[in-house]
N, C-alpha and C. Protein backbone atom coordinates (compact mmCIF):
# COMPACT_ATOMS: atom_id res chain seq x y z
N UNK A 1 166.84 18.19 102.64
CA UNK A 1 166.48 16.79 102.81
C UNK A 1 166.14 16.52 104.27
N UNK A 2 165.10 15.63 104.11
CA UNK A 2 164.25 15.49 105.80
C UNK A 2 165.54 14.15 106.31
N UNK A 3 165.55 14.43 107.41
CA UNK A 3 166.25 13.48 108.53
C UNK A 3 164.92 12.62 109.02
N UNK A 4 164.82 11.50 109.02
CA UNK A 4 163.60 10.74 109.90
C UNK A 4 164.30 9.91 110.77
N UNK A 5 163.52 9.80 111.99
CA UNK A 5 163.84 9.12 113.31
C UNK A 5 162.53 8.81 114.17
N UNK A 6 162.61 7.02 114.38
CA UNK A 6 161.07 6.87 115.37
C UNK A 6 161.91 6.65 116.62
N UNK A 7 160.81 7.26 117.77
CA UNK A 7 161.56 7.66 119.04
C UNK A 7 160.59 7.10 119.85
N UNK A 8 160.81 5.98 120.77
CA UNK A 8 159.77 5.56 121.84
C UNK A 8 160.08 5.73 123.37
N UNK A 9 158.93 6.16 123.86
CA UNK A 9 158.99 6.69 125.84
C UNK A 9 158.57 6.05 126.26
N UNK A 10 159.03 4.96 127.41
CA UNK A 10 157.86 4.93 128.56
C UNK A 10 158.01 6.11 129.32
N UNK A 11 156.14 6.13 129.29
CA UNK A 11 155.98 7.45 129.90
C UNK A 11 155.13 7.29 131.03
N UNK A 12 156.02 7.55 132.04
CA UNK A 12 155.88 6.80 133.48
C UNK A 12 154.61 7.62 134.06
N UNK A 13 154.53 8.86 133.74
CA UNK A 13 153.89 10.00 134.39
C UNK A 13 152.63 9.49 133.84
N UNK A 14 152.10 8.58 132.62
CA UNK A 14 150.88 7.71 132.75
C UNK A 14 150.72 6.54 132.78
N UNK A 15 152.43 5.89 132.66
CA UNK A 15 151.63 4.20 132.94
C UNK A 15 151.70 3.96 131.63
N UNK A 16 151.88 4.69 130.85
CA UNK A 16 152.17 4.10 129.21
C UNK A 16 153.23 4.39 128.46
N UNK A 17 153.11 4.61 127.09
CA UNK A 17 154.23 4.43 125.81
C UNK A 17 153.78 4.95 124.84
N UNK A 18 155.00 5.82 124.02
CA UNK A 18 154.76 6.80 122.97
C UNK A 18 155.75 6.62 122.04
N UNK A 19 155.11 6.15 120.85
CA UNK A 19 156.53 6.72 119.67
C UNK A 19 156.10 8.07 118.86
N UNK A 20 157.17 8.15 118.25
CA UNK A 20 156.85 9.26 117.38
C UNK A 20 157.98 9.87 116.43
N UNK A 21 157.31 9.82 115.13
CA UNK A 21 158.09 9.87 113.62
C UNK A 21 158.84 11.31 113.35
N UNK A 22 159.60 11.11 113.61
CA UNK A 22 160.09 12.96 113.17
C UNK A 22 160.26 12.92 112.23
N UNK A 23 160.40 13.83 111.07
CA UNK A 23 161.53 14.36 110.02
C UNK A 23 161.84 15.95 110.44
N UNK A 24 163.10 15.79 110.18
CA UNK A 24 163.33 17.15 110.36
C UNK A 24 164.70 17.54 109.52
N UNK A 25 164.54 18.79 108.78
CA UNK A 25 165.52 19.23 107.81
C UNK A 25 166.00 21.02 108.05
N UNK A 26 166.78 21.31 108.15
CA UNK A 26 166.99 22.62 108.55
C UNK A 26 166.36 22.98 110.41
N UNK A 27 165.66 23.83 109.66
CA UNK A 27 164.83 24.22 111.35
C UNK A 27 163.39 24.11 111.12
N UNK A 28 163.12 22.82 110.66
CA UNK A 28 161.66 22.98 110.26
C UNK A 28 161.60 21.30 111.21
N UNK A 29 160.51 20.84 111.80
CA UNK A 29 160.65 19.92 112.29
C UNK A 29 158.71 19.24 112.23
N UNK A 30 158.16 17.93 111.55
CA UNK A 30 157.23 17.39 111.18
C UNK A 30 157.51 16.21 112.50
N UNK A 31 156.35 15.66 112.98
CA UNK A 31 156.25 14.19 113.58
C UNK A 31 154.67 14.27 113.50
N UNK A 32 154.40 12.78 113.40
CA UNK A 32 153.60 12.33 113.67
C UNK A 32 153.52 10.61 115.39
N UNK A 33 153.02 11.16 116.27
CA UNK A 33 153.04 10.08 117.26
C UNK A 33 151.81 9.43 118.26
N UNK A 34 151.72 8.45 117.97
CA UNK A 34 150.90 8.02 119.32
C UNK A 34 151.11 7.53 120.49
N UNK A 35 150.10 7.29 121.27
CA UNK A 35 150.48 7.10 123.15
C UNK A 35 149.41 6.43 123.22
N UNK A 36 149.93 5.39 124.31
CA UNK A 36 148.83 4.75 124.87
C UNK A 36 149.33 4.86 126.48
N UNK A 37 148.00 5.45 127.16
CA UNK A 37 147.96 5.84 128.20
C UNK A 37 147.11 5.12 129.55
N UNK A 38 147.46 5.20 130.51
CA UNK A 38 146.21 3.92 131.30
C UNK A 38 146.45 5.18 132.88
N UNK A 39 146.73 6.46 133.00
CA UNK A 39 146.36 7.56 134.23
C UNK A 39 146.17 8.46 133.38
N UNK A 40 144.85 9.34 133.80
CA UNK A 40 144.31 8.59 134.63
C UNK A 40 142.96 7.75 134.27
N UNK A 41 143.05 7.83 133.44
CA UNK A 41 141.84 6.72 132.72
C UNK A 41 142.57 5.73 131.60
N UNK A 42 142.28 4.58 130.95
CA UNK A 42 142.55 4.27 129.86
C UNK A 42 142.36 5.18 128.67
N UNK A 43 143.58 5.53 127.96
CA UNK A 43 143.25 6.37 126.85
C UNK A 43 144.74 6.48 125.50
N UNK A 44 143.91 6.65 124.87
CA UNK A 44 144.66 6.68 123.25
C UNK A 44 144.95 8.38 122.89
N UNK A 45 146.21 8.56 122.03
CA UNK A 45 146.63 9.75 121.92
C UNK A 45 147.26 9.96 120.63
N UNK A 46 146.59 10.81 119.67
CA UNK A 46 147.67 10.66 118.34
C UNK A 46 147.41 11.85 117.64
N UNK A 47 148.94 12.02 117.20
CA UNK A 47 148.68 13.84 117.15
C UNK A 47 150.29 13.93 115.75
N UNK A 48 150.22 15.53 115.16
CA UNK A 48 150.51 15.89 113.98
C UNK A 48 151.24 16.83 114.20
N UNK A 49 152.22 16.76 114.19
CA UNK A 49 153.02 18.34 114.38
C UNK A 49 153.53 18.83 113.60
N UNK A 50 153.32 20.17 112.84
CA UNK A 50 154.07 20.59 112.09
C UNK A 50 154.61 22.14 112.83
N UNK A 51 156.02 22.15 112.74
CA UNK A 51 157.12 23.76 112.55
C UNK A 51 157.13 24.29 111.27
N UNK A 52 157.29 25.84 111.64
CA UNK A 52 157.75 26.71 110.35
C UNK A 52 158.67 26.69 110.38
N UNK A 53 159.93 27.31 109.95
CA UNK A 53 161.02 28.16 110.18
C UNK A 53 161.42 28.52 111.74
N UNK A 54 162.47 28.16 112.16
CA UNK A 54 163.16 28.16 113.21
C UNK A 54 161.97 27.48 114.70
N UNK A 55 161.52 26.34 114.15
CA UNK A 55 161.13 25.01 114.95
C UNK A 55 159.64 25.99 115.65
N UNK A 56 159.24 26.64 115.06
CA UNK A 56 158.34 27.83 115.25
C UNK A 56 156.73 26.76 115.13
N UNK A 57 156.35 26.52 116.15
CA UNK A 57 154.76 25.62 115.75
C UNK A 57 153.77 26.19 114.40
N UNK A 58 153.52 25.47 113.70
CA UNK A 58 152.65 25.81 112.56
C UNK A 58 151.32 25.31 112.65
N UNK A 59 151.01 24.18 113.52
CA UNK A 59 149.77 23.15 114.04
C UNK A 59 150.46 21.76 114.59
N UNK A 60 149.16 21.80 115.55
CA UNK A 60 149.12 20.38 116.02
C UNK A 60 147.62 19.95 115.65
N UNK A 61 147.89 18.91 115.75
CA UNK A 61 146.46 17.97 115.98
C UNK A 61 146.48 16.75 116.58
N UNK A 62 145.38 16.87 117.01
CA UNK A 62 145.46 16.02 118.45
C UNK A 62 143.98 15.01 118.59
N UNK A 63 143.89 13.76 118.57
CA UNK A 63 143.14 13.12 118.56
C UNK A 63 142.83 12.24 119.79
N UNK A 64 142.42 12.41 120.90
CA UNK A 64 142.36 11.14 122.05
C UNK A 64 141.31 10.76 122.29
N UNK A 65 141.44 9.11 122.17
CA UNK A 65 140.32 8.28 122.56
C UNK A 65 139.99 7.92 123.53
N UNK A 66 138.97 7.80 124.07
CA UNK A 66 138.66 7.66 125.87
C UNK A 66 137.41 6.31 125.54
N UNK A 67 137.13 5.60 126.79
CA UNK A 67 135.86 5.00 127.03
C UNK A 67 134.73 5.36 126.69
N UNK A 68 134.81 6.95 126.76
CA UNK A 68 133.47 7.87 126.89
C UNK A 68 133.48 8.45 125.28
N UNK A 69 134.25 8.29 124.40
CA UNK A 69 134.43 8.31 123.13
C UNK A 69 135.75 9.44 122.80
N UNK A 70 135.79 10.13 121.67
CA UNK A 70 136.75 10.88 120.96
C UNK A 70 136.62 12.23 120.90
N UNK A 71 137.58 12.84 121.17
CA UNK A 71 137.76 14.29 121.32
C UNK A 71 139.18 14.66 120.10
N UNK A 72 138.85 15.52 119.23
CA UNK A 72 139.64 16.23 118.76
C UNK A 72 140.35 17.23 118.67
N UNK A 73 141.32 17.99 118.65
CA UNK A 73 141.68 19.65 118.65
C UNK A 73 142.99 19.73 117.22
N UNK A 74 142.45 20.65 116.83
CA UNK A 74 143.05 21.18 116.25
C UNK A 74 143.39 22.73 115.89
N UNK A 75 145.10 22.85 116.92
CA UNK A 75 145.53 23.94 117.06
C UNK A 75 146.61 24.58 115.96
N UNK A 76 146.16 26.00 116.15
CA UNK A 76 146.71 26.81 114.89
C UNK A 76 147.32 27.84 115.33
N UNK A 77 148.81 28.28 114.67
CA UNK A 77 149.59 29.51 115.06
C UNK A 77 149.88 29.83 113.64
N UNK A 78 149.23 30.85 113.29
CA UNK A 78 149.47 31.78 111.98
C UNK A 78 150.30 32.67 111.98
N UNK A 79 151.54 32.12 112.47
CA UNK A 79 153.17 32.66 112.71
C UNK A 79 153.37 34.17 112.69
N UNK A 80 152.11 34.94 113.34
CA UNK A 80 152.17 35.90 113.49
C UNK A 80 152.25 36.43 115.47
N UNK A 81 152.24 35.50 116.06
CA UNK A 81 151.82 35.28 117.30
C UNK A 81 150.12 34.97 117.96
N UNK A 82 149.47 34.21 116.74
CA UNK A 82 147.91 34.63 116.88
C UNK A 82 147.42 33.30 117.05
N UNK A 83 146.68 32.19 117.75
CA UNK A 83 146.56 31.11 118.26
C UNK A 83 144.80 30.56 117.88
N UNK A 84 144.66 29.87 117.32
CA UNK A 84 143.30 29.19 117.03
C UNK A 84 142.98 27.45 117.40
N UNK A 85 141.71 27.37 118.52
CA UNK A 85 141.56 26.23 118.59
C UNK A 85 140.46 25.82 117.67
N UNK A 86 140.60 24.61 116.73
CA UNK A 86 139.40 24.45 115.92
C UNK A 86 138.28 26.03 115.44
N UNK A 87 139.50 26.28 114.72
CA UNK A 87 139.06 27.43 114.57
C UNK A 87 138.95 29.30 115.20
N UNK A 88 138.64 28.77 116.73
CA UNK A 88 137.99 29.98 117.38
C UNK A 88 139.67 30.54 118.13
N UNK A 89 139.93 31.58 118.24
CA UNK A 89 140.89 32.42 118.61
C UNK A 89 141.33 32.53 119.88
N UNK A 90 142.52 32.02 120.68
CA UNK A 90 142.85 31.38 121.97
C UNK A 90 143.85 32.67 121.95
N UNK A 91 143.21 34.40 122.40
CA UNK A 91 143.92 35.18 123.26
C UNK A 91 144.56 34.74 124.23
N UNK A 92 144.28 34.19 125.17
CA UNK A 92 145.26 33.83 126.08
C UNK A 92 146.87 33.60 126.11
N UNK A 93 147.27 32.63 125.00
CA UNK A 93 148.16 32.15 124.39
C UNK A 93 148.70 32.62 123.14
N UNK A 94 147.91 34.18 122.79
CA UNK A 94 148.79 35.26 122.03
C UNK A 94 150.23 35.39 122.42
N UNK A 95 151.15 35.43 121.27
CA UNK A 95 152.15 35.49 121.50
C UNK A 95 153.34 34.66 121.94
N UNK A 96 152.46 33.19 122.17
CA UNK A 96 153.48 32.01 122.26
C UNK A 96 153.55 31.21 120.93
N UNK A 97 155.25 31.14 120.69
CA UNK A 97 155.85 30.59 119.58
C UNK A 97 155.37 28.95 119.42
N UNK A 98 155.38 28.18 120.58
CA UNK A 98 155.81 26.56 120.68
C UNK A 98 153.81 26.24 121.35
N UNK A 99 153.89 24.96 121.02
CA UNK A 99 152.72 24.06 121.96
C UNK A 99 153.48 23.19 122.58
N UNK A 100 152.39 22.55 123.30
CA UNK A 100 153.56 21.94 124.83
C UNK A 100 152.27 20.49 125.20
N UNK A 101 152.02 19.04 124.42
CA UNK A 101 151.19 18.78 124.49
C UNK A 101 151.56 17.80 125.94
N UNK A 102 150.47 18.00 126.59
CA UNK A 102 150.96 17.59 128.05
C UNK A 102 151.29 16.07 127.96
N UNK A 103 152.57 15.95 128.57
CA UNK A 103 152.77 14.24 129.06
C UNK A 103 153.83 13.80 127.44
N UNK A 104 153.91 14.98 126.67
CA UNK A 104 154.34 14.36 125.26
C UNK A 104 156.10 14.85 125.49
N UNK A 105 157.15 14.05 126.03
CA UNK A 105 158.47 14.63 125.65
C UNK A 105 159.01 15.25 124.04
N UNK A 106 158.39 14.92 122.99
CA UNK A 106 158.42 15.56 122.03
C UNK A 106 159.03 16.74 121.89
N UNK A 107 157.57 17.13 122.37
CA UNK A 107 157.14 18.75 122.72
C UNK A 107 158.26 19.62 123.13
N UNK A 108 159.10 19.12 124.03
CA UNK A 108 160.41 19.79 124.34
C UNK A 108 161.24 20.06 123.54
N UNK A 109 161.66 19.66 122.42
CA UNK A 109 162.38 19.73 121.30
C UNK A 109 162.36 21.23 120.83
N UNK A 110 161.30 21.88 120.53
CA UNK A 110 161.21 23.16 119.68
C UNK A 110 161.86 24.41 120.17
N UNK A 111 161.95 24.31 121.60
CA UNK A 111 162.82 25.45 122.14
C UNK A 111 164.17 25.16 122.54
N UNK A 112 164.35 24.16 122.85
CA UNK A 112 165.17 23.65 122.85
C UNK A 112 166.24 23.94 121.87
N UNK A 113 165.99 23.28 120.81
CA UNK A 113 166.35 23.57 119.16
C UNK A 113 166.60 25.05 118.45
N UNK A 114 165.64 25.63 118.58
CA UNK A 114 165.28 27.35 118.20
C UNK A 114 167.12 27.65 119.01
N UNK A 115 166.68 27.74 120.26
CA UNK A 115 168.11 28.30 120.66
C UNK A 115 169.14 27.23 121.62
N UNK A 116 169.55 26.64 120.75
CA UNK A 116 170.37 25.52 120.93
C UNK A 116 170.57 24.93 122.44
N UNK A 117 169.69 25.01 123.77
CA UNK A 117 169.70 25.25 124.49
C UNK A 117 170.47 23.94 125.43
N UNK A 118 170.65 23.00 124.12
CA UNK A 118 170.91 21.77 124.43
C UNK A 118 172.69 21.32 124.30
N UNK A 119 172.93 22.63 124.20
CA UNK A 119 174.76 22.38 123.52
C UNK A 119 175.14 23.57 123.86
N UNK A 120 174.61 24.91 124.18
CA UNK A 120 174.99 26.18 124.55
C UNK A 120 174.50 27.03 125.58
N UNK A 121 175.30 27.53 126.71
CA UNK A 121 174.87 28.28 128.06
C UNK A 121 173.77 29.00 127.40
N UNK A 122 172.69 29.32 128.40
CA UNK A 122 171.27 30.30 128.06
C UNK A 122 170.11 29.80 128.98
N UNK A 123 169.66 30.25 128.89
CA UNK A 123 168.45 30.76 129.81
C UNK A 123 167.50 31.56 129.23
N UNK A 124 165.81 30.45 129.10
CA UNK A 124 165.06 31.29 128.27
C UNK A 124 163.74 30.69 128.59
N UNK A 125 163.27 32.16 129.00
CA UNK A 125 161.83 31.76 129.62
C UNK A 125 160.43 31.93 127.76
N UNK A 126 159.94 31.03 128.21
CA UNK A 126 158.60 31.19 126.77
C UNK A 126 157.28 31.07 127.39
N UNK A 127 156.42 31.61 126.64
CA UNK A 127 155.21 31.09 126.76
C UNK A 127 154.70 30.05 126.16
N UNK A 128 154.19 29.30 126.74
CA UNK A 128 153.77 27.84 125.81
C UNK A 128 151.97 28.03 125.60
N UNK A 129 151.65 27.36 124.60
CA UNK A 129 150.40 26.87 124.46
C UNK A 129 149.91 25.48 124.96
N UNK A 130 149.62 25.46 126.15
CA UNK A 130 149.70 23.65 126.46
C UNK A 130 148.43 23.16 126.37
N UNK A 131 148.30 22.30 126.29
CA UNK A 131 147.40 21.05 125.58
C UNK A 131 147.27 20.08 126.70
N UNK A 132 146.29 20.17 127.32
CA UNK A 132 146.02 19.27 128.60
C UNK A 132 145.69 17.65 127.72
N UNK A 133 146.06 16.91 128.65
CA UNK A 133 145.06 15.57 128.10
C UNK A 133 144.75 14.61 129.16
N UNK A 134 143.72 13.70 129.01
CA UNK A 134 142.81 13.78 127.96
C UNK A 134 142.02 14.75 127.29
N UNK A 135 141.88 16.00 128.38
CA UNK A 135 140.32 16.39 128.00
C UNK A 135 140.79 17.35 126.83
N UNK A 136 142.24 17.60 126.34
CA UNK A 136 142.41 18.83 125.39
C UNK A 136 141.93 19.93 125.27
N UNK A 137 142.02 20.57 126.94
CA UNK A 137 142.30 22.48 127.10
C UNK A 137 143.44 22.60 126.56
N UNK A 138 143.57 24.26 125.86
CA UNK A 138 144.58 24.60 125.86
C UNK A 138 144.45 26.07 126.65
N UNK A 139 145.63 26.00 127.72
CA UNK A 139 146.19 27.13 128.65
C UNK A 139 147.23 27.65 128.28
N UNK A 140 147.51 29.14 128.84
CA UNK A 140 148.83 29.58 128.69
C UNK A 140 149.85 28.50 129.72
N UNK A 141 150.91 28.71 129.63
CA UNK A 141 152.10 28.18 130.23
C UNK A 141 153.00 28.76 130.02
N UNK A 142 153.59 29.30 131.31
CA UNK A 142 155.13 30.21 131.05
C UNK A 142 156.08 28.86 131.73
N UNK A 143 157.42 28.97 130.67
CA UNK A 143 157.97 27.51 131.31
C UNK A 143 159.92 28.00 130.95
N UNK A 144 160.27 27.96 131.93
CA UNK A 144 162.13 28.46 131.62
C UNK A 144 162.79 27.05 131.13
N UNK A 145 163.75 27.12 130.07
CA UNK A 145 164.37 26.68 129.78
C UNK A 145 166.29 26.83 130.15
N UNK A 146 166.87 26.12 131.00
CA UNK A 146 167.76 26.74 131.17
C UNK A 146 169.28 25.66 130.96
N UNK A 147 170.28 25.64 129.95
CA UNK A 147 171.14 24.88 130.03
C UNK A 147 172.18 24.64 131.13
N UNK A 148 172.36 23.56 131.25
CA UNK A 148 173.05 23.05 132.66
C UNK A 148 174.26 22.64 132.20
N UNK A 149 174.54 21.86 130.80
CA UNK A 149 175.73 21.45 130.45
C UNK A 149 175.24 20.86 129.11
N UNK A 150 176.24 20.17 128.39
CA UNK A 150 176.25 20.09 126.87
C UNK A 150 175.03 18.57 127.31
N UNK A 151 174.14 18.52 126.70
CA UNK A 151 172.92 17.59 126.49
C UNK A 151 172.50 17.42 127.74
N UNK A 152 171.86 18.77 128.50
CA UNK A 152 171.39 18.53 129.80
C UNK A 152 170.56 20.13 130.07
N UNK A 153 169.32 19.80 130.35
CA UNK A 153 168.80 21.76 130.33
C UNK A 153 167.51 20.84 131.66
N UNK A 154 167.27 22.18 132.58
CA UNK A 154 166.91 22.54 133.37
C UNK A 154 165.12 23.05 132.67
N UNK A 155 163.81 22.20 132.82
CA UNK A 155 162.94 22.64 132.71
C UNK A 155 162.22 23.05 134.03
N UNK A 156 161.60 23.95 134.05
CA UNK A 156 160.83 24.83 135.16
C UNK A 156 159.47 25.71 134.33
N UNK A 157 158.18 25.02 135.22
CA UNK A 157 157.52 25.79 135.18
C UNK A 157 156.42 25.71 136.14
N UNK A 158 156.17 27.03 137.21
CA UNK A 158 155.77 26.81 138.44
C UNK A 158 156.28 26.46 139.32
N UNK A 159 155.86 25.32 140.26
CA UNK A 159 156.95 24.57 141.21
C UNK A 159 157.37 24.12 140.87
N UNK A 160 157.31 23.46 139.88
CA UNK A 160 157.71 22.09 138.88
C UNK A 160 159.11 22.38 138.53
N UNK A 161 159.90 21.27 138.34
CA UNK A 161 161.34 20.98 137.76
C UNK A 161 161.77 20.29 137.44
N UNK A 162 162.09 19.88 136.26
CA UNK A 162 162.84 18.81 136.56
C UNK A 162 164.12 18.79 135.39
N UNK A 163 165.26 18.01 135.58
CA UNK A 163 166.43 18.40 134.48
C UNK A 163 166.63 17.16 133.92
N UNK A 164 166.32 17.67 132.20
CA UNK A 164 166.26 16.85 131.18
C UNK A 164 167.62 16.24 129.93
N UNK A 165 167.64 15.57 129.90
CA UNK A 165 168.73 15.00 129.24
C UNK A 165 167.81 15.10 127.62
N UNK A 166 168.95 15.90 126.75
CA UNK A 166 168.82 15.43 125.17
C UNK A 166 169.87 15.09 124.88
N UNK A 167 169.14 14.12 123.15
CA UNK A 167 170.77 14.13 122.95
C UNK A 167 171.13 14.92 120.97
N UNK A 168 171.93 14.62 121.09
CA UNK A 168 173.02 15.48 119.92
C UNK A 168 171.93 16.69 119.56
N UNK A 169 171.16 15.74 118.76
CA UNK A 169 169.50 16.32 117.82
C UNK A 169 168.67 17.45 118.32
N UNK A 170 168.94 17.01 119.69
CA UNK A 170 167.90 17.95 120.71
C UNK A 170 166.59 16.80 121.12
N UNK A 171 166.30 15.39 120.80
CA UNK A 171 165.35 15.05 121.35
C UNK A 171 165.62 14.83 122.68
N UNK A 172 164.46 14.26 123.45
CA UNK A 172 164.44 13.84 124.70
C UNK A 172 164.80 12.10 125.25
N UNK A 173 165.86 12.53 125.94
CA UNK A 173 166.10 10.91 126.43
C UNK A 173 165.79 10.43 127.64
N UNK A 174 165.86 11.65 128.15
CA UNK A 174 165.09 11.53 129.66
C UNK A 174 164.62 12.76 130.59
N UNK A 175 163.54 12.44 130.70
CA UNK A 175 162.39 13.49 131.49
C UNK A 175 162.10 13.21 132.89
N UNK A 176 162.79 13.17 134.04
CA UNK A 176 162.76 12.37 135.03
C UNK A 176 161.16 12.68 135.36
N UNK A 177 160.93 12.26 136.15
CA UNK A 177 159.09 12.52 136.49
C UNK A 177 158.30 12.36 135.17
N UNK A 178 158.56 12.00 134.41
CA UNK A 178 157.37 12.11 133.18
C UNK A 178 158.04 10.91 132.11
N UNK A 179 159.53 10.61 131.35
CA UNK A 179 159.74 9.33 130.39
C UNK A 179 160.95 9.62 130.30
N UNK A 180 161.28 7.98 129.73
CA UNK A 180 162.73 8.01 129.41
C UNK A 180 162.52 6.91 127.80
N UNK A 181 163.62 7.64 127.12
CA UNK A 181 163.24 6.85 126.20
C UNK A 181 163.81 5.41 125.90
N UNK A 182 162.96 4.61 125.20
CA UNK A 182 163.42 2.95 125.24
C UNK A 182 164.57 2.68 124.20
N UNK A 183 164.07 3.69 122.37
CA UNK A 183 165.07 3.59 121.15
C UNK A 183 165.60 4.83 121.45
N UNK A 184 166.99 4.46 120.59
CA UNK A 184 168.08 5.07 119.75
C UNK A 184 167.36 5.74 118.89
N UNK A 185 167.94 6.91 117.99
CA UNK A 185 167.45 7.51 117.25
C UNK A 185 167.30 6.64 115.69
């Protein structure tokens, strides 16, 4: 049986606000969420997530609206480690389990979750598939995950850092530099 929960960010890192619908039952985890964004352009964001088995990405889809009109992507992991954007085959990002859609606290959830990183000592570096936005590249991203204490983990990737608060579930309550969220689960 699916668990559902709507979860809203201001998400400082654009000047806007995101909810987004989870269900999640076992280790399989579905949302659907949008964003409205105003850095660095005015722009709209609404996207589909589905996990396999152990919070493992199965697709996203990703829809953002701009001034200049609409861009779509739709990304694919055929849970073999093998990565497709709208189709065409994103080597780069062979071999990464999770997507990472930029600016989306969501997104943090799946590794998080996979190895409880949010309630148990560990340290675990991944490769991500990230999802720029607006313009929706997707790049590799190597990004460490590291627990600091029971609902508190250490994200790093590059220079970048910053230490994130979840809670019980594993969502995100606060992303310092990027959102904090407004609801309760």
């Amino acid at each position: 049986m699916f668990a559902s929960h709507a979860l809203t960010w201001e998400v400082t890192a654009s000047r806007g606000f995101e909810t987004a619908w989870t269900e999640r039952a076992d280790s399989v985890l579905r949302a659907r969420g949008r964003a409205v964004r105003t850095v660095p352009e005015p722009y709209w964001v609404s996207y589909e997530l589905e996990t396999a088995e152990d919070f493992v990405t199965r697709r996203l889809r990703v829809t953002v609206e701009t001034g200049a009109g609409t861009r779509v992507l739709d990304l694919r992991h055929d849970g073999h480690g093998r990565w497709t954007a709208d189709g065409e085959p994103l080597p780069d990002v062979d071999g990464a389990l999770d997507c990472d859609l930029g600016l989306c606290p969501l997104t943090n959830t799946m590794p998080v979750l996979r190895h409880g990183l949010h309630r148990e000592p560990g340290d675990r570096e991944f490769l991500m598939a990230w999802v720029s936005v607006p313009d929706l590249a997707v790049r590799p991203s190597r990004q460490t995950y590291t627990h600091l204490r029971s609902g508190h983990v250490r994200f790093s990737s590059g220079d970048f850092r910053s230490d994130l608060e979840f809670d019980d579930e594993g969502y995100v309550v606060d992303y310092p530099q990027l959102a904090t969220r407004l609801t309760a689960r």
